[in-house]
PDB file of N, CA and C in Angstrom:
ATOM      1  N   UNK A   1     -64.563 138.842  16.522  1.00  0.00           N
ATOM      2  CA  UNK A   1     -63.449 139.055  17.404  1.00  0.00           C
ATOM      3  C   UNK A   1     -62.193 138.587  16.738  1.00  0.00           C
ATOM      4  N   UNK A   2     -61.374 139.210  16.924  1.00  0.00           N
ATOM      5  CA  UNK A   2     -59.944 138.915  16.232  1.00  0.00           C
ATOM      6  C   UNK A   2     -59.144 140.352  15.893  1.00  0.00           C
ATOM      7  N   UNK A   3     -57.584 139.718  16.477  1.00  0.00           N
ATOM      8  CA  UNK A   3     -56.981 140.721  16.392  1.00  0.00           C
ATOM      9  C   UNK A   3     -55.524 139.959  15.803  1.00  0.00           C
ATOM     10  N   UNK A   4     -55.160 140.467  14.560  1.00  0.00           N
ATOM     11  CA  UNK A   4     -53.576 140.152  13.857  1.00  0.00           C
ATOM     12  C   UNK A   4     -52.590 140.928  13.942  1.00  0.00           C
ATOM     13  N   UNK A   5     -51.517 140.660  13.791  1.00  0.00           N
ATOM     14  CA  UNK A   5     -50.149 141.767  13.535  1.00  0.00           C
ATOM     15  C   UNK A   5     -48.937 141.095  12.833  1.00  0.00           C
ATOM     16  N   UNK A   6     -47.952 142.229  12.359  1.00  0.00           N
ATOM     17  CA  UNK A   6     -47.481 141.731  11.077  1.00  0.00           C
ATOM     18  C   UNK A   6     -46.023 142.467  11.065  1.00  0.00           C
ATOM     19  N   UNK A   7     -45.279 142.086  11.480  1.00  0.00           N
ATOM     20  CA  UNK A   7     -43.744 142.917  11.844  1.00  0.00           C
ATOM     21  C   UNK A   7     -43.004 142.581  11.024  1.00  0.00           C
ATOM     22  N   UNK A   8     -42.325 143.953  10.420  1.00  0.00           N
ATOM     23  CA  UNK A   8     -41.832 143.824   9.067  1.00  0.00           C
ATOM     24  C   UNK A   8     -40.192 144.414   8.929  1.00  0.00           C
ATOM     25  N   UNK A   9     -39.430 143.836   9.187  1.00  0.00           N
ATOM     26  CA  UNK A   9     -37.990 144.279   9.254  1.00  0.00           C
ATOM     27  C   UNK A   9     -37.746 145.670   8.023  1.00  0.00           C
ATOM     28  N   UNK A  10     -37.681 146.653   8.297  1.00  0.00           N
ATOM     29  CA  UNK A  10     -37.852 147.513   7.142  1.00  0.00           C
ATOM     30  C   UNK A  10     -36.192 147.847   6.749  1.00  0.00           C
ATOM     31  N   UNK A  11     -35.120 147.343   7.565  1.00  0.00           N
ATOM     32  CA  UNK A  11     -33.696 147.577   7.211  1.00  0.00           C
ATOM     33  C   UNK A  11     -33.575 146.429   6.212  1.00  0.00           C
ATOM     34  N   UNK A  12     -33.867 144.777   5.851  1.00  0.00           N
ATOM     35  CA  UNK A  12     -33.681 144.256   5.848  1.00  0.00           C
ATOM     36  C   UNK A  12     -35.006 143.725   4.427  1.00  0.00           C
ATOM     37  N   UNK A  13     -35.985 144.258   4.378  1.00  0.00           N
ATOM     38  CA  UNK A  13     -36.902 144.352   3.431  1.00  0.00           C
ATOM     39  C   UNK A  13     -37.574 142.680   3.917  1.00  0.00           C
ATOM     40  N   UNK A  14     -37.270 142.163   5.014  1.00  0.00           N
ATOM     41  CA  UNK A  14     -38.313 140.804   5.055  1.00  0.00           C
ATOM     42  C   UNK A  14     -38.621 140.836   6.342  1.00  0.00           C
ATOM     43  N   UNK A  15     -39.810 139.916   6.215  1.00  0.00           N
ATOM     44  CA  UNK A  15     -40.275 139.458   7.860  1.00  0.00           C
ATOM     45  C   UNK A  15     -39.554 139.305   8.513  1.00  0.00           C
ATOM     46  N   UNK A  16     -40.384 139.564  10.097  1.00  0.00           N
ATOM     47  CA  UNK A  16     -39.728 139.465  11.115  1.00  0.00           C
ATOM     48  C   UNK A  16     -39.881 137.851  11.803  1.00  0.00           C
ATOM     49  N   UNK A  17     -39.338 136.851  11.762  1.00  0.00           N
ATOM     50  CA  UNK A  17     -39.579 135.706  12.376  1.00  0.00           C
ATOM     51  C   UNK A  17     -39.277 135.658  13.457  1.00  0.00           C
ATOM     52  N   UNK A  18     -40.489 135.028  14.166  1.00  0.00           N
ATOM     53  CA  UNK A  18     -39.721 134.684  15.218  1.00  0.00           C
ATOM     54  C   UNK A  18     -40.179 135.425  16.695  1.00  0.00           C
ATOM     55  N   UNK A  19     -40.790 136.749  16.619  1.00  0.00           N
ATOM     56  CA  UNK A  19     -40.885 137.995  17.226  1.00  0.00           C
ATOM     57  C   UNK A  19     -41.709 137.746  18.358  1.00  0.00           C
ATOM     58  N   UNK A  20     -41.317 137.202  19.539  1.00  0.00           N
ATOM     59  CA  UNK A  20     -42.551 137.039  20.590  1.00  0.00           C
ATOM     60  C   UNK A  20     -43.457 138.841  20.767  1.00  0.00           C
ATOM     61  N   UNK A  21     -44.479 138.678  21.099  1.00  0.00           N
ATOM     62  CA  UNK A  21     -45.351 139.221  20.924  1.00  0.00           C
ATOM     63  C   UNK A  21     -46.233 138.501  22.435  1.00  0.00           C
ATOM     64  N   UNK A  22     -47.082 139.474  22.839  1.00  0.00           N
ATOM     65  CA  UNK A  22     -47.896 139.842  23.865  1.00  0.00           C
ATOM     66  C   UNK A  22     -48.879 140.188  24.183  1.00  0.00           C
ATOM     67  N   UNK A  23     -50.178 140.282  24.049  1.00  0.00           N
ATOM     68  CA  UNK A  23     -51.189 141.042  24.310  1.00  0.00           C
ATOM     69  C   UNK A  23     -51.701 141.266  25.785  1.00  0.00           C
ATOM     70  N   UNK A  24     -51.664 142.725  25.551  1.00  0.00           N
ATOM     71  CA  UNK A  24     -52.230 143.013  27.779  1.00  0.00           C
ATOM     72  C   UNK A  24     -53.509 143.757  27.643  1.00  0.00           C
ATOM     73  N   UNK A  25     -54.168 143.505  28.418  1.00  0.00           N
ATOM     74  CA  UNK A  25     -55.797 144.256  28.719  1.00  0.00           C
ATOM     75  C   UNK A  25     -55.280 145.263  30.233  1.00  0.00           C
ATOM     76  N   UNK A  26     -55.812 146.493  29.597  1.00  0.00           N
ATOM     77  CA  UNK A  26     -56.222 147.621  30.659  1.00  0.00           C
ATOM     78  C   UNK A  26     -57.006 146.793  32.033  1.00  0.00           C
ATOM     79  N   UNK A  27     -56.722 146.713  33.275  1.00  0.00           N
ATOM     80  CA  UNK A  27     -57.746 146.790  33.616  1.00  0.00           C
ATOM     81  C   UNK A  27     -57.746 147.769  35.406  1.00  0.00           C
ATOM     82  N   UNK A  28     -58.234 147.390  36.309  1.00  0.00           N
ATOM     83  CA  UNK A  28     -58.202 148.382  37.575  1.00  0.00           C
ATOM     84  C   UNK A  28     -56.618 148.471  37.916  1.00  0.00           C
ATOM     85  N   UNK A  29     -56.107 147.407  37.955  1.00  0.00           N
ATOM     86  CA  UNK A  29     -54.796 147.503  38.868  1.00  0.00           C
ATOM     87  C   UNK A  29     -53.354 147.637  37.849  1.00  0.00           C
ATOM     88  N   UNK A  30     -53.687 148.002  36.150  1.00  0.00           N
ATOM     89  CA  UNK A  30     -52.423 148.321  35.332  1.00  0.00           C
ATOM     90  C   UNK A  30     -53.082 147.535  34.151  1.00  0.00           C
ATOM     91  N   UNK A  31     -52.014 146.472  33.731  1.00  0.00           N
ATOM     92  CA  UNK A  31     -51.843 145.721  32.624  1.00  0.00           C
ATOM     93  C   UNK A  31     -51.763 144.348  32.702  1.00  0.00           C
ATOM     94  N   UNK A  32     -53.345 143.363  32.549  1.00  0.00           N
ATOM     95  CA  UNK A  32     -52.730 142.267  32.783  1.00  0.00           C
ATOM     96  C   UNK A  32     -52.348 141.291  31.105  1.00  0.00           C
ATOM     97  N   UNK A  33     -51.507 140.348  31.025  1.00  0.00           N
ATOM     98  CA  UNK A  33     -51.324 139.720  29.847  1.00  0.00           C
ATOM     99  C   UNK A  33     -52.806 138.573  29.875  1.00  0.00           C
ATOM    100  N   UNK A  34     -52.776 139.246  27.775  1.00  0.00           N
ATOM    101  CA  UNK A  34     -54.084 137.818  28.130  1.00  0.00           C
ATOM    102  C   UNK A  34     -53.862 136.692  26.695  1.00  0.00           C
ATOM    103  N   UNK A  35     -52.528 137.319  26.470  1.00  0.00           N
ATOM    104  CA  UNK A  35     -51.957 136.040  25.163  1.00  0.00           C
ATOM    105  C   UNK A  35     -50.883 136.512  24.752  1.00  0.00           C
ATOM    106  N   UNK A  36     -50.449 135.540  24.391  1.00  0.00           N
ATOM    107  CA  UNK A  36     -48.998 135.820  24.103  1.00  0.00           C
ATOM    108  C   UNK A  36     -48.819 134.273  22.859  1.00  0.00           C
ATOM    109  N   UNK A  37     -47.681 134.818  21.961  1.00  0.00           N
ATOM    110  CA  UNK A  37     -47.443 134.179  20.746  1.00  0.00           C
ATOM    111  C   UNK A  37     -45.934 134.483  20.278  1.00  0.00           C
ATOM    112  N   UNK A  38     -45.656 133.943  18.925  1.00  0.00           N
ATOM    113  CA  UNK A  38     -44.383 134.582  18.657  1.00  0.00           C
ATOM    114  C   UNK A  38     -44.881 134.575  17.030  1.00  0.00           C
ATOM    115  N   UNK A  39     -44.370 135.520  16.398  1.00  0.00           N
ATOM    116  CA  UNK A  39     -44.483 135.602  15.010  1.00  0.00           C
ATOM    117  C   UNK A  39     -43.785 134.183  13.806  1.00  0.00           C
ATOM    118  N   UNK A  40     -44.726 134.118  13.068  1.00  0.00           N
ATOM    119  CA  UNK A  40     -44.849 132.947  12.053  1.00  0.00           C
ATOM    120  C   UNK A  40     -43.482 133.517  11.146  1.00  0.00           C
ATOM    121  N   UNK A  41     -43.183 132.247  10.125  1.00  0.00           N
ATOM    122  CA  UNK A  41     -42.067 132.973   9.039  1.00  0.00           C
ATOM    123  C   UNK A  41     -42.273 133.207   8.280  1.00  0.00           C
ATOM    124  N   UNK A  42     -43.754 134.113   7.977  1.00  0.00           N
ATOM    125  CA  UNK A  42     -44.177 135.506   7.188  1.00  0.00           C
ATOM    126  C   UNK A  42     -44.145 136.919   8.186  1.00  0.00           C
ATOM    127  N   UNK A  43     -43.753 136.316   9.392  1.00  0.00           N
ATOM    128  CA  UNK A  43     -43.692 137.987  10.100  1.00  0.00           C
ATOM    129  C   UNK A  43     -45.077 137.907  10.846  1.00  0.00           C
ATOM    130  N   UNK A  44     -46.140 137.260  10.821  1.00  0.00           N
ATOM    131  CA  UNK A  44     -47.511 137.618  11.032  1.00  0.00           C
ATOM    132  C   UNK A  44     -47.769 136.357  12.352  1.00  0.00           C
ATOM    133  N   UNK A  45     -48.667 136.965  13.272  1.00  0.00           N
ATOM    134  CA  UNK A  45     -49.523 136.708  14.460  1.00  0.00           C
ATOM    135  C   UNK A  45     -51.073 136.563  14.204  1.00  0.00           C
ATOM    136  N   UNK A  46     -51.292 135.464  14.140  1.00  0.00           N
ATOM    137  CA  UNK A  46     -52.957 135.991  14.111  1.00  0.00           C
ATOM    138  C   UNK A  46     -53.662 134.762  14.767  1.00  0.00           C
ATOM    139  N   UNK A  47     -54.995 134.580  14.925  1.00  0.00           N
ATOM    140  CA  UNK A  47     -55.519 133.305  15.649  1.00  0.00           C
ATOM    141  C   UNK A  47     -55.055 132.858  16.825  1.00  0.00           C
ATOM    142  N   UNK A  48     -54.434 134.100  17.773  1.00  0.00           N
ATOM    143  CA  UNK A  48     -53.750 133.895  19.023  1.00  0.00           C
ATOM    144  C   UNK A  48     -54.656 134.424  20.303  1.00  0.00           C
ATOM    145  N   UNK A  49     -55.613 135.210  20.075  1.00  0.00           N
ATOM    146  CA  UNK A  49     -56.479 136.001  20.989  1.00  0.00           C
ATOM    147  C   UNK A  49     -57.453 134.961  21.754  1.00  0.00           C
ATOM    148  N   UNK A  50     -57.549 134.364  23.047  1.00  0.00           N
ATOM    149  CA  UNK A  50     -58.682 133.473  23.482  1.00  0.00           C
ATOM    150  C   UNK A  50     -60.164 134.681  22.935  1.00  0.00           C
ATOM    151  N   UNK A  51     -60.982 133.968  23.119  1.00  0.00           N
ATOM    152  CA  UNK A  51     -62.264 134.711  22.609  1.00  0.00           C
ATOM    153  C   UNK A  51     -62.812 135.708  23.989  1.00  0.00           C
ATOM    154  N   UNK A  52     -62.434 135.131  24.979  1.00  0.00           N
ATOM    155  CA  UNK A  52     -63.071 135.896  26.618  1.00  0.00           C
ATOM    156  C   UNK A  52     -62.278 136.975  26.917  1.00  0.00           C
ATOM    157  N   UNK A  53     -60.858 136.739  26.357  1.00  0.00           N
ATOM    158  CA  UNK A  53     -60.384 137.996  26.478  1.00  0.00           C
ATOM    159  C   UNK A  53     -60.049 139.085  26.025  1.00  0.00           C
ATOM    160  N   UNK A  54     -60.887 138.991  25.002  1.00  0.00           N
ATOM    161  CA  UNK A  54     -60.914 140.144  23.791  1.00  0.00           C
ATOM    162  C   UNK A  54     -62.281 140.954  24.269  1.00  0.00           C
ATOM    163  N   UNK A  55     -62.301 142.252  24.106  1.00  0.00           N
ATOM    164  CA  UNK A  55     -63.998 142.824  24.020  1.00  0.00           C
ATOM    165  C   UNK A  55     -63.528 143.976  23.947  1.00  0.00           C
ATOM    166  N   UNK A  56     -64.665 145.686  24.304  1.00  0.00           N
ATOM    167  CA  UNK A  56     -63.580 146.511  24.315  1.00  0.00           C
ATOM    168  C   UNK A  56     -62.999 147.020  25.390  1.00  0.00           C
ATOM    169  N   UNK A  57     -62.353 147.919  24.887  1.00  0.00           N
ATOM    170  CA  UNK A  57     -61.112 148.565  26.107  1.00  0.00           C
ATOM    171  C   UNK A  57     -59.679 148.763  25.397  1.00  0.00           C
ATOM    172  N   UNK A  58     -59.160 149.328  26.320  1.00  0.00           N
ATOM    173  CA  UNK A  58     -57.643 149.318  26.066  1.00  0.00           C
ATOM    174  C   UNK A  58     -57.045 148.048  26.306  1.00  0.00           C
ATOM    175  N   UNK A  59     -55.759 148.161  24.892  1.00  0.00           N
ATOM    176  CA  UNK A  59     -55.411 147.081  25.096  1.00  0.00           C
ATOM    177  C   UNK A  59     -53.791 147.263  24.590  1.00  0.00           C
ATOM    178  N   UNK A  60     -52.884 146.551  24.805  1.00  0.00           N
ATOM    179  CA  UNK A  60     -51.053 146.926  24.355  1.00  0.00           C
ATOM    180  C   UNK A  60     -50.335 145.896  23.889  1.00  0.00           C
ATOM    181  N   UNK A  61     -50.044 146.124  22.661  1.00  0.00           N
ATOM    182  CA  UNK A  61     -49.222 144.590  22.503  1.00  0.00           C
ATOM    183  C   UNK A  61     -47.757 145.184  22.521  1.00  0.00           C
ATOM    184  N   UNK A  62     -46.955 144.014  22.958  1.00  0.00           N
ATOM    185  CA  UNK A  62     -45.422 144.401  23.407  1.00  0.00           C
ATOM    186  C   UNK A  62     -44.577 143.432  22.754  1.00  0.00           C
ATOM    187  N   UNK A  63     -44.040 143.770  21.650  1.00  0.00           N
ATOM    188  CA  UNK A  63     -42.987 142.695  20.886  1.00  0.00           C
ATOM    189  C   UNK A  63     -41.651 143.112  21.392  1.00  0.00           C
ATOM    190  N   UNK A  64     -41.397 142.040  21.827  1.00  0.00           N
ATOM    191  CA  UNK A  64     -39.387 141.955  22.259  1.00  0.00           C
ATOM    192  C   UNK A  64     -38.839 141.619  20.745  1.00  0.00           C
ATOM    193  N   UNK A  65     -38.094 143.149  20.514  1.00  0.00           N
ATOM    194  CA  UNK A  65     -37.859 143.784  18.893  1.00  0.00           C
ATOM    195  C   UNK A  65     -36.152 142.802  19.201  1.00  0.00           C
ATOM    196  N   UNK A  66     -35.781 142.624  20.876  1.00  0.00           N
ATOM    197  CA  UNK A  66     -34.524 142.601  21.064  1.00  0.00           C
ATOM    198  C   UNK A  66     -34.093 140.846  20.281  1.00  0.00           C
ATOM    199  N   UNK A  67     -35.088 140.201  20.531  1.00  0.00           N
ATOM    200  CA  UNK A  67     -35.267 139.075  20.050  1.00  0.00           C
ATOM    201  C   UNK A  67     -35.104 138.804  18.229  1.00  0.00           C
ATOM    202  N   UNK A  68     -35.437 139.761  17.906  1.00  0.00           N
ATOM    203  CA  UNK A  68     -34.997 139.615  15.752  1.00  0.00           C
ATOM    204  C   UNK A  68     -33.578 140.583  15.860  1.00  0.00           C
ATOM    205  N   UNK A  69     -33.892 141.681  16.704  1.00  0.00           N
ATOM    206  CA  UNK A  69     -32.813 142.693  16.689  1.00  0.00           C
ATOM    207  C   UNK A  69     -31.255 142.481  17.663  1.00  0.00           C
ATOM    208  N   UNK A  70     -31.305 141.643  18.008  1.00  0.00           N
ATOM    209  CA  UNK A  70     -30.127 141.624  19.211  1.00  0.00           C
ATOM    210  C   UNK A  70     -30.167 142.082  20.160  1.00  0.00           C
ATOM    211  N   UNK A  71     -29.373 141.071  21.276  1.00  0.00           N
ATOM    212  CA  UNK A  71     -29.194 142.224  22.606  1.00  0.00           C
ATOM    213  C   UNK A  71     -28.947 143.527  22.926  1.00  0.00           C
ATOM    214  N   UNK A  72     -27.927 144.484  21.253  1.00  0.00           N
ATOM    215  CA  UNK A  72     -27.867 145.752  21.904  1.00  0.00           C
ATOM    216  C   UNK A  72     -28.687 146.437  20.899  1.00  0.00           C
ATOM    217  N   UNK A  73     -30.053 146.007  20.339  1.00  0.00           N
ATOM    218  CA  UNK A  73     -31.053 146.852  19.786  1.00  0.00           C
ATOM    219  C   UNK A  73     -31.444 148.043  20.677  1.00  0.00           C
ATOM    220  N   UNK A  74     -31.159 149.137  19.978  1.00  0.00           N
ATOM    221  CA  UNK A  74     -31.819 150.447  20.529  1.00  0.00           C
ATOM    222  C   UNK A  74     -33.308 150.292  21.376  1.00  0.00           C
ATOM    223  N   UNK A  75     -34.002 149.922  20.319  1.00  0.00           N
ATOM    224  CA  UNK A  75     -35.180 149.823  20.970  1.00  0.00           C
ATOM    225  C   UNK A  75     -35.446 148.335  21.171  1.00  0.00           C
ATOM    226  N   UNK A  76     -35.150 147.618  22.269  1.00  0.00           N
ATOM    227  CA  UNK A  76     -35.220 145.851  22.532  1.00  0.00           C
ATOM    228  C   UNK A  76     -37.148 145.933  22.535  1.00  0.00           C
ATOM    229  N   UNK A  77     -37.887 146.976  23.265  1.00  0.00           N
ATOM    230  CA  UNK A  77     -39.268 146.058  22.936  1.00  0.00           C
ATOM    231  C   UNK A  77     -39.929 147.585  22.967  1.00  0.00           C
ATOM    232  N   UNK A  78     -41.192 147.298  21.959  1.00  0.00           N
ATOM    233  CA  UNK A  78     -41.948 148.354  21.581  1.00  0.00           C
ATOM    234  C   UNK A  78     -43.158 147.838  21.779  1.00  0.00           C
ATOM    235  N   UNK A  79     -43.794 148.948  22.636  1.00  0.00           N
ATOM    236  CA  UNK A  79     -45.418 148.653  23.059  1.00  0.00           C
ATOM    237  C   UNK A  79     -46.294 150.044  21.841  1.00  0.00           C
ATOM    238  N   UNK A  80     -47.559 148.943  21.749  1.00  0.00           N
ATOM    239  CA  UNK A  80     -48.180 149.509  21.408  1.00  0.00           C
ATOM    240  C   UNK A  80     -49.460 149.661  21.795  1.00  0.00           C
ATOM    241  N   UNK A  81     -50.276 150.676  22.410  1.00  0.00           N
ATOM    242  CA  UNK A  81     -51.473 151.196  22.996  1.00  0.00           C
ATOM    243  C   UNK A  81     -52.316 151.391  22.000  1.00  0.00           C
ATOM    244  N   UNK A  82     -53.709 150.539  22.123  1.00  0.00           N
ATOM    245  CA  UNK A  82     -55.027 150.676  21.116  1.00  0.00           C
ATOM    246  C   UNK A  82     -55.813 150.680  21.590  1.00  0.00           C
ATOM    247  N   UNK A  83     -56.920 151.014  21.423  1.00  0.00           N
ATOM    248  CA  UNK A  83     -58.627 151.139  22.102  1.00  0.00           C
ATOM    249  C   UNK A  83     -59.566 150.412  21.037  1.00  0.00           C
ATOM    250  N   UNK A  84     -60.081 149.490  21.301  1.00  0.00           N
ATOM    251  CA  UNK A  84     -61.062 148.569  20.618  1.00  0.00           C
ATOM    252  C   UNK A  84     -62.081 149.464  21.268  1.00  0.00           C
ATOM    253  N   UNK A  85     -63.209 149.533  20.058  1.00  0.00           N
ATOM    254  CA  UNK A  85     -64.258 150.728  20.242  1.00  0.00           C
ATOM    255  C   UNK A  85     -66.001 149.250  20.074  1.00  0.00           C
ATOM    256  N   UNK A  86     -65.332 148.548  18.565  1.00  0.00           N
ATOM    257  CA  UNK A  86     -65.937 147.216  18.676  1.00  0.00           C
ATOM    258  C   UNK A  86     -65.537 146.362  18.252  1.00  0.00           C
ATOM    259  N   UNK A  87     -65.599 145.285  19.186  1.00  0.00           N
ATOM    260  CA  UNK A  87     -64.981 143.940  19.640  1.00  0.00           C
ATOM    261  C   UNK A  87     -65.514 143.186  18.787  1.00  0.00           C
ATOM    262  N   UNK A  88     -66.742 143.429  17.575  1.00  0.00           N
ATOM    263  CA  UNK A  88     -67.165 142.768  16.553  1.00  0.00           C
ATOM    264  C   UNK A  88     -66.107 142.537  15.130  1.00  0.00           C
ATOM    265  N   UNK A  89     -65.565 144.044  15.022  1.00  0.00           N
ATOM    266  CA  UNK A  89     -64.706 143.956  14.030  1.00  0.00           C
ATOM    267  C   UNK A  89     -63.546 143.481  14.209  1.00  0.00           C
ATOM    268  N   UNK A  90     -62.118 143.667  13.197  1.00  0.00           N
ATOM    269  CA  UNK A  90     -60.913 143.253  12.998  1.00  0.00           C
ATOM    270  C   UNK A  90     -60.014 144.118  13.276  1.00  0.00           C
ATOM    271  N   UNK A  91     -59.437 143.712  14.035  1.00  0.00           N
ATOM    272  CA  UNK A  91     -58.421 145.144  13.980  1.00  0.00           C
ATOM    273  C   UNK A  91     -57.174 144.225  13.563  1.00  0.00           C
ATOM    274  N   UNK A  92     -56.426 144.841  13.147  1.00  0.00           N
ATOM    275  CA  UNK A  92     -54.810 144.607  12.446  1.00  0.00           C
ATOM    276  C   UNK A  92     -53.791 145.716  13.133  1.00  0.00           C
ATOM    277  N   UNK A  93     -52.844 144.959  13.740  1.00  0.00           N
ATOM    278  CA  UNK A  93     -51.918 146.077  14.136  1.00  0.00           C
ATOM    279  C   UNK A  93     -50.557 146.084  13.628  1.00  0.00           C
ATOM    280  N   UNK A  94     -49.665 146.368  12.755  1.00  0.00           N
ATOM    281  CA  UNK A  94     -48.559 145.776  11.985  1.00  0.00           C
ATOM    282  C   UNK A  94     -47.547 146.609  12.710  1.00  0.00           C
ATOM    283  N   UNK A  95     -46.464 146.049  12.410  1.00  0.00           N
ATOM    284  CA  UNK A  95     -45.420 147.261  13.057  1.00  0.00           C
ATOM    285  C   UNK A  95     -43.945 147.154  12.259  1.00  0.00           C
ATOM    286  N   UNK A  96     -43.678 147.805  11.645  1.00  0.00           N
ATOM    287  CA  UNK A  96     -42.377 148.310  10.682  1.00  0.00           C
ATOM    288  C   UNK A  96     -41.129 148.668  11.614  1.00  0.00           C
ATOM    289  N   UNK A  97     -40.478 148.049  11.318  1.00  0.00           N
ATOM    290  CA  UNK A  97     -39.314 148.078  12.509  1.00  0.00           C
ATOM    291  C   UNK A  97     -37.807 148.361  11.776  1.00  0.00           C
ATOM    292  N   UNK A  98     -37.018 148.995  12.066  1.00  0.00           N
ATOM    293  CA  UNK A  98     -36.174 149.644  11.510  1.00  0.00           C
ATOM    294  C   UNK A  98     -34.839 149.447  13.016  1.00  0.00           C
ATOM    295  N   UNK A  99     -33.578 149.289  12.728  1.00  0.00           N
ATOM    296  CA  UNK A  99     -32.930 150.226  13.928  1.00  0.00           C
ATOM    297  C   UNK A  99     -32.949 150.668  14.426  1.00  0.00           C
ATOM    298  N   UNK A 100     -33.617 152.103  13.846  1.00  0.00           N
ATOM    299  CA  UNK A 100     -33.688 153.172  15.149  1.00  0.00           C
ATOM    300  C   UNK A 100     -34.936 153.910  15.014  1.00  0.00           C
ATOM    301  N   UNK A 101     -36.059 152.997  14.733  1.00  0.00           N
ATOM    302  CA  UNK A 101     -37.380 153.991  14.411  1.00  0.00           C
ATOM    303  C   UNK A 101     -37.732 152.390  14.132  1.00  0.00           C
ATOM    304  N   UNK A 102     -39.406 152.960  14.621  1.00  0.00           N
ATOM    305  CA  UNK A 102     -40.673 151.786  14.151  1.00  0.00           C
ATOM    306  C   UNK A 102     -41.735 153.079  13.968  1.00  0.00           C
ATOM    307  N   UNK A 103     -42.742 151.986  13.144  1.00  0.00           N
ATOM    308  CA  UNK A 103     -43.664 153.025  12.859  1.00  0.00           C
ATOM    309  C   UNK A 103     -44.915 151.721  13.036  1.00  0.00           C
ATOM    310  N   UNK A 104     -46.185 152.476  13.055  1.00  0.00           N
ATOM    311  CA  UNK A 104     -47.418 151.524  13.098  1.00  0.00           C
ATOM    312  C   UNK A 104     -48.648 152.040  13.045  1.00  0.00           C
ATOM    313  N   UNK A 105     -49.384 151.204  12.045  1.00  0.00           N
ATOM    314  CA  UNK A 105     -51.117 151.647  12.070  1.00  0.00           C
ATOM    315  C   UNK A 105     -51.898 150.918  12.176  1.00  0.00           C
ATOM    316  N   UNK A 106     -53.160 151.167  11.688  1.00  0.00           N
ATOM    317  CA  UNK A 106     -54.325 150.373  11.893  1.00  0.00           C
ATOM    318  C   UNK A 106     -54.560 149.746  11.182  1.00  0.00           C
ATOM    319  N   UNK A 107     -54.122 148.508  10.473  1.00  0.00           N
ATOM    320  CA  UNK A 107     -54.838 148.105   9.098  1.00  0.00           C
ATOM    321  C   UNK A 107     -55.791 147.071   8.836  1.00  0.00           C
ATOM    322  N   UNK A 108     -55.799 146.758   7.722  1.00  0.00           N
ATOM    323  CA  UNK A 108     -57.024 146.261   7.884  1.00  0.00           C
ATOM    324  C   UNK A 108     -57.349 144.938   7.518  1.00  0.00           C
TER     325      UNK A 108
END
């Protein structure tokens, strides 16, 4: 079980410090939060997931971009929607953040 992420100022060519960050679980009634962190000063989140609330399912992490980016950042917070298929492996979710565009995959 374990899930990392890794936000990478791509205008600016360095980490993102600082970056609160969120994790929410799918469940009957929407989205509830089941950890929350803020990014290290390499940009990276990891060792933040309790172990009970990880397994699979849908799941969204939501970084307030407005927080590295300023109050009038275009995009102040970017969610991202994933499906853990198994809760055995690693998933990595990084996210490249730019002004006016982010991008993100699966890594590893």
């Amino acid at each position: 079980m374990s899930l990392s992420t890794h936000v990478l100022d791509s205008a600016t060519g360095e980490p993102a410090r600082g970056v609160p960050v969120r994790l929410e679980r799918r469940d009957g009634d929407g989205w509830t939060t089941v950890a929350a962190g803020r990014t290290d000063t390499d940009g990276r989140l990891r060792d933040w997931v309790p172990e009970e609330a990880w397994g699979v399912g849908a799941f969204r992490l939501v970084f307030d971009t407005a927080a590295h980016s300023g109050p009038d950042a275009f995009f102040p917070e970017v969610a991202v929607v994933f499906q853990v298929a198994d809760a055995a492996r690693h998933y990595h979710v990084p996210l490249l953040l730019s002004p006016y565009g982010y991008t993100t995959y699966r890594g590893s």
